[in-house]
C-alpha atoms as a PDB file:
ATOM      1  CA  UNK A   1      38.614 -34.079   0.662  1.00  0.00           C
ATOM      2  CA  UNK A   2      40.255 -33.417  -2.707  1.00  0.00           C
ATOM      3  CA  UNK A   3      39.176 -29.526  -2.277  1.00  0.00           C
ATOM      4  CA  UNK A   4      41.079 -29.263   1.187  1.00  0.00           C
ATOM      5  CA  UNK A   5      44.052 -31.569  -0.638  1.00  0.00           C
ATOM      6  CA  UNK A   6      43.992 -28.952  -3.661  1.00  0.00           C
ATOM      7  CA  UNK A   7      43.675 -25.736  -1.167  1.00  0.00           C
ATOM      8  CA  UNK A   8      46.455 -27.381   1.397  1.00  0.00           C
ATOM      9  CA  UNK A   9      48.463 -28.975  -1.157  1.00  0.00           C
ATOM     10  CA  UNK A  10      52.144 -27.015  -0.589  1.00  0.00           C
ATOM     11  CA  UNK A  11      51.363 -27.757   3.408  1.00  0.00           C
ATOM     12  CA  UNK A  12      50.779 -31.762   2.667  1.00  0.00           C
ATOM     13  CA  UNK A  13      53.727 -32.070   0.462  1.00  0.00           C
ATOM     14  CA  UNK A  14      55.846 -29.903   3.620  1.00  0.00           C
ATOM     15  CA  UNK A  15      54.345 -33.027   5.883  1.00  0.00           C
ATOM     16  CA  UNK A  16      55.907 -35.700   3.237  1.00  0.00           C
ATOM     17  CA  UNK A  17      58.985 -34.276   2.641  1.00  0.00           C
ATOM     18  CA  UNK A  18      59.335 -34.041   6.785  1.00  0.00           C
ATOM     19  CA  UNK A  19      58.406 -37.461   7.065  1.00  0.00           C
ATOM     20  CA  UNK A  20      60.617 -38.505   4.444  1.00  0.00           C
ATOM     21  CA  UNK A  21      63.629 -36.534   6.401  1.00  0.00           C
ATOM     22  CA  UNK A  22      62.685 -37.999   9.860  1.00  0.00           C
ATOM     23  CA  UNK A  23      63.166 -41.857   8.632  1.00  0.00           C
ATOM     24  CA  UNK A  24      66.081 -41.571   6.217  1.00  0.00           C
ATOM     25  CA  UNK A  25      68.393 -38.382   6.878  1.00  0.00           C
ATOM     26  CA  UNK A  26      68.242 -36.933  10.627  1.00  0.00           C
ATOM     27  CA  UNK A  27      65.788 -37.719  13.564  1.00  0.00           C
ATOM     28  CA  UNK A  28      65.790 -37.210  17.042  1.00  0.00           C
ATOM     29  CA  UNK A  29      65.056 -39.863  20.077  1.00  0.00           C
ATOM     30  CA  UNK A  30      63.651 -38.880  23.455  1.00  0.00           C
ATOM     31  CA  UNK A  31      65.100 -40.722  26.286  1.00  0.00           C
ATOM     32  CA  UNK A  32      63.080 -42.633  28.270  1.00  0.00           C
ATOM     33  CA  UNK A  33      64.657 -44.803  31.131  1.00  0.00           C
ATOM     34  CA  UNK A  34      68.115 -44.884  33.111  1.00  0.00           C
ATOM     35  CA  UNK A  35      69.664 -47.630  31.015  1.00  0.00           C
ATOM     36  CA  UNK A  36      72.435 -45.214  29.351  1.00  0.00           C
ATOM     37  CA  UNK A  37      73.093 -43.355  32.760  1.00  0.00           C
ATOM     38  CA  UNK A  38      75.576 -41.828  33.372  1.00  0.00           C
ATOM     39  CA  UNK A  39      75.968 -40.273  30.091  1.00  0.00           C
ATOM     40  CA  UNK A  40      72.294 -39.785  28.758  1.00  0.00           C
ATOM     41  CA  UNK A  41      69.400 -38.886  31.496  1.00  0.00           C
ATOM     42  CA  UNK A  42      65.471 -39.461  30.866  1.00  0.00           C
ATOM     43  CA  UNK A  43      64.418 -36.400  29.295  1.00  0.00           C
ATOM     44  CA  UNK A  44      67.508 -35.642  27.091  1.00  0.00           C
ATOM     45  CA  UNK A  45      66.108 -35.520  23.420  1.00  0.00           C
ATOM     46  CA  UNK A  46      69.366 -36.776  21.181  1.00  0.00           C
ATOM     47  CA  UNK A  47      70.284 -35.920  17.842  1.00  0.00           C
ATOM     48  CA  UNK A  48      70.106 -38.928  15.569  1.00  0.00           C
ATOM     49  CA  UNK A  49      72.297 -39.470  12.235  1.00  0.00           C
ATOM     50  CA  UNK A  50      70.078 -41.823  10.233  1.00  0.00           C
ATOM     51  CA  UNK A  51      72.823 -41.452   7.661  1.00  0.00           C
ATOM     52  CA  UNK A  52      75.759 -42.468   9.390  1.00  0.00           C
ATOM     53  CA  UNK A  53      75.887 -45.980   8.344  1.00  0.00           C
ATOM     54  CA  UNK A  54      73.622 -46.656   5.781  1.00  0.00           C
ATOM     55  CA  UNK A  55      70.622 -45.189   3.121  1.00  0.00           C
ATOM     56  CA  UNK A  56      67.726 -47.077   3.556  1.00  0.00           C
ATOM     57  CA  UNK A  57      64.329 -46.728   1.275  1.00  0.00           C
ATOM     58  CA  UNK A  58      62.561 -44.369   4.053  1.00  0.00           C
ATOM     59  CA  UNK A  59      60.151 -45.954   6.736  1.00  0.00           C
ATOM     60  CA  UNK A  60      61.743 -49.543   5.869  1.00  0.00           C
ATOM     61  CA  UNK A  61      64.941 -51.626   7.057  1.00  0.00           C
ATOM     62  CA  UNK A  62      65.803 -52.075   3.239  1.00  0.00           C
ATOM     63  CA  UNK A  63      69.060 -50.154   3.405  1.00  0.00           C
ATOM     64  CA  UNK A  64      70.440 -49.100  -0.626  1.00  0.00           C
ATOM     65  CA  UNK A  65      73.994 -48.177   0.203  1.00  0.00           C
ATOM     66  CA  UNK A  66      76.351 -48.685   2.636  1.00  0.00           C
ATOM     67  CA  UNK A  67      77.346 -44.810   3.097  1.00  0.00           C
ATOM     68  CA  UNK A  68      79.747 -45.441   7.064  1.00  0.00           C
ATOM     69  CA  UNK A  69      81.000 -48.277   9.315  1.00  0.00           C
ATOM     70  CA  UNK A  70      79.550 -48.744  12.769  1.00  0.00           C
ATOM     71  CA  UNK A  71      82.938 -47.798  15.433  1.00  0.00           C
ATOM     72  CA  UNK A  72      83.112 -49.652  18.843  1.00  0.00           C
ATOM     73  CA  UNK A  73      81.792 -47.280  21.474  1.00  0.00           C
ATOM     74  CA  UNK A  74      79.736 -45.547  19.239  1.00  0.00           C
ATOM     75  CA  UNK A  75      75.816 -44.565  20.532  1.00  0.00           C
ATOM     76  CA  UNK A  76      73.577 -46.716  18.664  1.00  0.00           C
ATOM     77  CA  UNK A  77      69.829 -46.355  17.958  1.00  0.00           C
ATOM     78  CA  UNK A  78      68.209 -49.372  16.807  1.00  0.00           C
ATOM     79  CA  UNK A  79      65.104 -51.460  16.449  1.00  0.00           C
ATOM     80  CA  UNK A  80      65.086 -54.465  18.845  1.00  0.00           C
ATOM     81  CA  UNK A  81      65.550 -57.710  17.411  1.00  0.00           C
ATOM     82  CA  UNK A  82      62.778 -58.670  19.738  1.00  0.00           C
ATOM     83  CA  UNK A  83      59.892 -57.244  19.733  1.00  0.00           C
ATOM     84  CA  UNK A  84      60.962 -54.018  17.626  1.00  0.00           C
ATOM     85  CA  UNK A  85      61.431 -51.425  19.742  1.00  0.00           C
ATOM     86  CA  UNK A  86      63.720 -48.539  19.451  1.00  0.00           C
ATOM     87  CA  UNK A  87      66.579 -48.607  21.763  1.00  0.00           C
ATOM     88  CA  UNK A  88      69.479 -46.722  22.634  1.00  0.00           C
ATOM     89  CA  UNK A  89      72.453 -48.277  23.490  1.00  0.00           C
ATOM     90  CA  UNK A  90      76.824 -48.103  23.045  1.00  0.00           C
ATOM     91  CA  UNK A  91      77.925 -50.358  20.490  1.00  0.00           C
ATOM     92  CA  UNK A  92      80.734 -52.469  21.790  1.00  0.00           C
ATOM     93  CA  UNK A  93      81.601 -55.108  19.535  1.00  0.00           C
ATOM     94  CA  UNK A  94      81.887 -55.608  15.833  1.00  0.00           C
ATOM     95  CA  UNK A  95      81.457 -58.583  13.202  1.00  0.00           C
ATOM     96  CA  UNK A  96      85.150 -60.538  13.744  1.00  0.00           C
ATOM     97  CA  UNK A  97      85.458 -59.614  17.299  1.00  0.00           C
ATOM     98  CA  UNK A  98      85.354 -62.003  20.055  1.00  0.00           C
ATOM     99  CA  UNK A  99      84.452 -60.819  23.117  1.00  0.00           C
ATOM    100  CA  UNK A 100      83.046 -61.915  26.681  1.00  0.00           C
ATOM    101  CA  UNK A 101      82.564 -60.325  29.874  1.00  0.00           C
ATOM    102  CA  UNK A 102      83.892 -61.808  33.475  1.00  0.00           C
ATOM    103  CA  UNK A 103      82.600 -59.615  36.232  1.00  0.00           C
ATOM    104  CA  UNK A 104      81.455 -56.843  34.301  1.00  0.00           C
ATOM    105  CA  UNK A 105      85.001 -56.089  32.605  1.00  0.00           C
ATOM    106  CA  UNK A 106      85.013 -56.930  29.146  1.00  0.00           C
ATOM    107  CA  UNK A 107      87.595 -58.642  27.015  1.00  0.00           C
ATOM    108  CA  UNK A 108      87.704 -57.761  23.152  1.00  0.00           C
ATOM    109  CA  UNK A 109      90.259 -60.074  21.025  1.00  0.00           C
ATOM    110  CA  UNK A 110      91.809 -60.908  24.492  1.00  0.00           C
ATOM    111  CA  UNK A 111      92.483 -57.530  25.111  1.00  0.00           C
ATOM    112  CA  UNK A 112      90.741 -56.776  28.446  1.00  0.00           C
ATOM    113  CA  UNK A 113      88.985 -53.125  28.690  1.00  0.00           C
ATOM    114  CA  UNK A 114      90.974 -50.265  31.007  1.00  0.00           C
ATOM    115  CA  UNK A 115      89.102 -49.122  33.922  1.00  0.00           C
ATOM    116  CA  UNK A 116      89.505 -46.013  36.185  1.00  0.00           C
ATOM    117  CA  UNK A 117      87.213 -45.488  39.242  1.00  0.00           C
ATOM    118  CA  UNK A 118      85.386 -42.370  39.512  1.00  0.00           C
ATOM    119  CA  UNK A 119      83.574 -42.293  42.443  1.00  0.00           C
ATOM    120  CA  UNK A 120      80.240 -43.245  44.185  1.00  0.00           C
ATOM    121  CA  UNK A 121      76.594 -41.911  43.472  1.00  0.00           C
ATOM    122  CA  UNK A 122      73.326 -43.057  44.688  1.00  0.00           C
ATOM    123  CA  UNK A 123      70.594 -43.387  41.986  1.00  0.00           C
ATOM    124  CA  UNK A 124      66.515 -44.717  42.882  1.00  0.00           C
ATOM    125  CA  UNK A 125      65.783 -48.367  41.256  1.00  0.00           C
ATOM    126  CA  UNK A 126      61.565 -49.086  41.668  1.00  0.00           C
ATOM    127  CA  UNK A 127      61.831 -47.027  44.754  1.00  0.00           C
ATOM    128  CA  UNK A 128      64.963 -47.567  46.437  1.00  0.00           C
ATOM    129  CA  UNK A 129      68.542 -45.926  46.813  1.00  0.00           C
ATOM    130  CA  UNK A 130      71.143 -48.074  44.974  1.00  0.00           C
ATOM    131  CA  UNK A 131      74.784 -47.773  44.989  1.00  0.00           C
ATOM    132  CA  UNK A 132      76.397 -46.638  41.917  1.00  0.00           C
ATOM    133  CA  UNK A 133      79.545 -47.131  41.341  1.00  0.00           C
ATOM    134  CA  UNK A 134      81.144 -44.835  38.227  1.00  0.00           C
ATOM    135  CA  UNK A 135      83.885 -45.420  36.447  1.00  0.00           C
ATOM    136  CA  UNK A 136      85.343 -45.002  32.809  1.00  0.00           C
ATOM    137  CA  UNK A 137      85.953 -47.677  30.490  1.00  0.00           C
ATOM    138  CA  UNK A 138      88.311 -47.909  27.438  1.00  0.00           C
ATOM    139  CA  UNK A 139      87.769 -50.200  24.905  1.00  0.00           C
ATOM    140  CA  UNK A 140      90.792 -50.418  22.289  1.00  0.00           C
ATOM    141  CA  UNK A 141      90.824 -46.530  22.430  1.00  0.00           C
ATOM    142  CA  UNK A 142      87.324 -45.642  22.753  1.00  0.00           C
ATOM    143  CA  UNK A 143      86.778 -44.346  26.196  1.00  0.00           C
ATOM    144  CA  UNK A 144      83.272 -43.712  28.196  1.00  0.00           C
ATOM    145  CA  UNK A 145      81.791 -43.553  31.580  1.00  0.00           C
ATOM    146  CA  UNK A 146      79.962 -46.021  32.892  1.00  0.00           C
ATOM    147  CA  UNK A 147      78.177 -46.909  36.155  1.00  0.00           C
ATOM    148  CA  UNK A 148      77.815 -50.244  37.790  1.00  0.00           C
ATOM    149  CA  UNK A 149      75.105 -51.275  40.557  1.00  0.00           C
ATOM    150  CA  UNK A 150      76.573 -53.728  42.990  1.00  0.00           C
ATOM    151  CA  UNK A 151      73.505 -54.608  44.496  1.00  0.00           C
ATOM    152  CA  UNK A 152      71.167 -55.452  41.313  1.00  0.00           C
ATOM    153  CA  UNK A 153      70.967 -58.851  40.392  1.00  0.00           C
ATOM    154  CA  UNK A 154      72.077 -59.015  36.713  1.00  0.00           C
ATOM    155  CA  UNK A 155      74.040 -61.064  33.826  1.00  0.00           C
ATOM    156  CA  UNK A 156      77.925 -59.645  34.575  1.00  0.00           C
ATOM    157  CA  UNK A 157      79.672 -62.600  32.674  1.00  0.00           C
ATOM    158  CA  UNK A 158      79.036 -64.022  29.700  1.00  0.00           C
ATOM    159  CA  UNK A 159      81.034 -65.623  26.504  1.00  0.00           C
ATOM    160  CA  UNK A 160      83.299 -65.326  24.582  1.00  0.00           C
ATOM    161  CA  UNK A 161      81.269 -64.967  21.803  1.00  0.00           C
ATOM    162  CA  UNK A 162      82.261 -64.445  17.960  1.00  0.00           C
ATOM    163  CA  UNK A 163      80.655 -61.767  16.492  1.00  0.00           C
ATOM    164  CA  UNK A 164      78.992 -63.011  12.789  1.00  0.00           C
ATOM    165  CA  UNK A 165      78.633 -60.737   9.963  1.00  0.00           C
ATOM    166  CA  UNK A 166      76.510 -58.165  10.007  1.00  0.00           C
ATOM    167  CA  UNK A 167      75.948 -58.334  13.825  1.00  0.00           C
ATOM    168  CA  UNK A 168      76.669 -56.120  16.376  1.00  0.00           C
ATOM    169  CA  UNK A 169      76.695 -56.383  20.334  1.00  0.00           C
ATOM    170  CA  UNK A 170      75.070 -53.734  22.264  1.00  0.00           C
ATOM    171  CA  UNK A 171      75.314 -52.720  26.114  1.00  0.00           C
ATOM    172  CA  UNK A 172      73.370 -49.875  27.924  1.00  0.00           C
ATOM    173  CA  UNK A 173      76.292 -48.122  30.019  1.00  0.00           C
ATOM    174  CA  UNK A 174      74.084 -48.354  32.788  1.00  0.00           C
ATOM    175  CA  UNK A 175      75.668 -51.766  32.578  1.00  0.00           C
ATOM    176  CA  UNK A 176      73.280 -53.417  35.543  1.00  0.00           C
ATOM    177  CA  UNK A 177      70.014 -51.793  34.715  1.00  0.00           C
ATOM    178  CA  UNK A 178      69.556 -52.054  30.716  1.00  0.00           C
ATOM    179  CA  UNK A 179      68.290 -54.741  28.470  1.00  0.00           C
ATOM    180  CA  UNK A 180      70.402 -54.953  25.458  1.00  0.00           C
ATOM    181  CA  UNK A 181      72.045 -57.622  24.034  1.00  0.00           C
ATOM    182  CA  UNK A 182      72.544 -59.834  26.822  1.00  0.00           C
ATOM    183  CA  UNK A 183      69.168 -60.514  27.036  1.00  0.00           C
ATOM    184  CA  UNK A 184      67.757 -59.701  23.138  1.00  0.00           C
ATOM    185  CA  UNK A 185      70.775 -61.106  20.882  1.00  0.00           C
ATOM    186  CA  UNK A 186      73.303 -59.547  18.724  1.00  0.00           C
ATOM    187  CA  UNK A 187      71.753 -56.585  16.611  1.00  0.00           C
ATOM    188  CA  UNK A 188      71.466 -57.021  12.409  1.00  0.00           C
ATOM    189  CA  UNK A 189      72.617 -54.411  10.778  1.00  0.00           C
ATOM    190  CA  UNK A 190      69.484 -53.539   8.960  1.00  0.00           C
ATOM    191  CA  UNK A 191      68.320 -52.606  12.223  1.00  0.00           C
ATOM    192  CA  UNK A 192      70.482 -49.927  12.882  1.00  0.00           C
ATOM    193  CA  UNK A 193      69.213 -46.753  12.447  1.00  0.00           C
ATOM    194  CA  UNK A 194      71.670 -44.341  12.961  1.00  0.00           C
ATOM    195  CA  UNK A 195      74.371 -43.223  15.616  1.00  0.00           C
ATOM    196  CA  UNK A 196      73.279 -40.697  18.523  1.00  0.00           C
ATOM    197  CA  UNK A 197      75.375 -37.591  18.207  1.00  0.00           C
ATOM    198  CA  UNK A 198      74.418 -34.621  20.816  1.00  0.00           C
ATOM    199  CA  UNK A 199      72.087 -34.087  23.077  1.00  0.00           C
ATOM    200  CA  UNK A 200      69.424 -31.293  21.590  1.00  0.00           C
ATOM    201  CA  UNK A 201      67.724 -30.413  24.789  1.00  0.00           C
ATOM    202  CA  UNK A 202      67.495 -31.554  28.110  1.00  0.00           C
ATOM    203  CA  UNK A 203      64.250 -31.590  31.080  1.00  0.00           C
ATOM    204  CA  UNK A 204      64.297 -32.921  34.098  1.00  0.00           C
ATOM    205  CA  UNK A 205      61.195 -35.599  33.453  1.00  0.00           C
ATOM    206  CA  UNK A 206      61.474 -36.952  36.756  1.00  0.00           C
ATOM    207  CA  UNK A 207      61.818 -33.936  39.010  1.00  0.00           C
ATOM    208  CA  UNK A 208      60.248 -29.916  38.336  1.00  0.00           C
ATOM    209  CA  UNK A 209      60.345 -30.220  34.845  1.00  0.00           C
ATOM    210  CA  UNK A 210      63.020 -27.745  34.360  1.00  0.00           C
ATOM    211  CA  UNK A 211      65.337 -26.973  31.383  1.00  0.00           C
ATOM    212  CA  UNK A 212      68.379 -28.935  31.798  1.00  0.00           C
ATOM    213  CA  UNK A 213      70.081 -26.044  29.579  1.00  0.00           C
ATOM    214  CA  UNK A 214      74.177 -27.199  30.887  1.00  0.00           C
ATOM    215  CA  UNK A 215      73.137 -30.377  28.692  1.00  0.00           C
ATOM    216  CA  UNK A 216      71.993 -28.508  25.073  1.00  0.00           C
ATOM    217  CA  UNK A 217      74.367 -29.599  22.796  1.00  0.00           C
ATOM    218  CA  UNK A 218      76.198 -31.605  24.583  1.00  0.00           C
ATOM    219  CA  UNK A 219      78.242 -33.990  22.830  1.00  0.00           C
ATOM    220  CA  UNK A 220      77.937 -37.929  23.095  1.00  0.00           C
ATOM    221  CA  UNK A 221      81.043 -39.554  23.713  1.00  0.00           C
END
């Protein structure tokens, strides 16, 4: 073992210092489910600023410096406050704010979110064709699609809620068909790991398979 370490040494320290870049400077997170639909697809691979908030001591939540402030509306990735598991989701509220939901429209500091219909899609749920409405949302400037399923049972009202220190509220923009923070709590900041940027490249997972190339690069808004 220590002849191979001595003979491979340059390609083991290559492996540490790519480790070390992975979980403290830039990484990249497949997409796995619907939950961020419209805007992100399963299959997109996004590009991942781990040092848009905060330097942490790599492959640990023990953050050094404070280096950016999480925005409302911003893509989030972040470790669950469940069980741990990376997740994906739109930040939409910040410590101070107050904010509840009636009907799926949210209110932020009593200032109720703009919405503009976009149109109607169909999109399969365990099987079945669901309606999908579309529409985009702004949220004291920040402004996204999202899509709304009329006929899934889910959690459309809730608070108002204050916001504590260091938390943040997160919300899939697939706002029926994601589990976020409705269901796992308001997300510490040391969980954050950094804010989703572009889309790197694109397959279509659930189809052929095929090179989604209109989505490399695409930016995240």
């Amino acid at each position: 073992m220590k002849n191979w370490l001595r003979a491979n040494k340059g390609f083991v320290a290559f492996l540490m210092l790519f480790g070390i870049f992975r979980t403290a400077v830039a990484d990249w997170n497949p997409i796995p489910s619907a939950s961020m639909h419209p805007n992100l697809l399963e299959g997109d691979v996004v590009f991942v600023n781990r040092l848009a908030f905060d330097l942490k001591v790599p492959l640990t939540d023990v953050v050094v410096k404070h280096l950016g402030e999480p925005r409302r509306g911003d893509v989030v990735t972040f470790s669950s406050p469940a069980d741990g598991t990376r997740l994906i989701k739109r930040l939409i509220a910040v410590p101070g704010d107050v904010v509840e939901m009636r009907n799926e429209k949210l209110v932020i500091n009593g200032q109720p979110a703009d919405y503009v219909a976009l149109g109607e899609q169909y999109e399969t749920l365990d099987g079945t064709a669901m309606r999908a409405l579309r529409v985009t949302e702004t949220l004291n400037g920040a402004k996204h699609d999202i899509q709304v399923l009329p006929n899934v049972v889910a959690l459309r009202t809730f608070g108002p809620i204050v916001v504590p220190k260091d938390r943040y509220l997160m919300l899939g923009d697939n706002r029926d068909n994601s589990h976020d923070s409705r269901y796992i709590g308001l997300v510490p900041r040391e969980l954050l790991i950094g804010r989703a940027e572009r889309v790197l490249v694109s397959a279509d997972i659930n189809g052929n398979w095929m090179p989604r190339t209109d989505r490399f690069g695409m930016r995240l808004r």
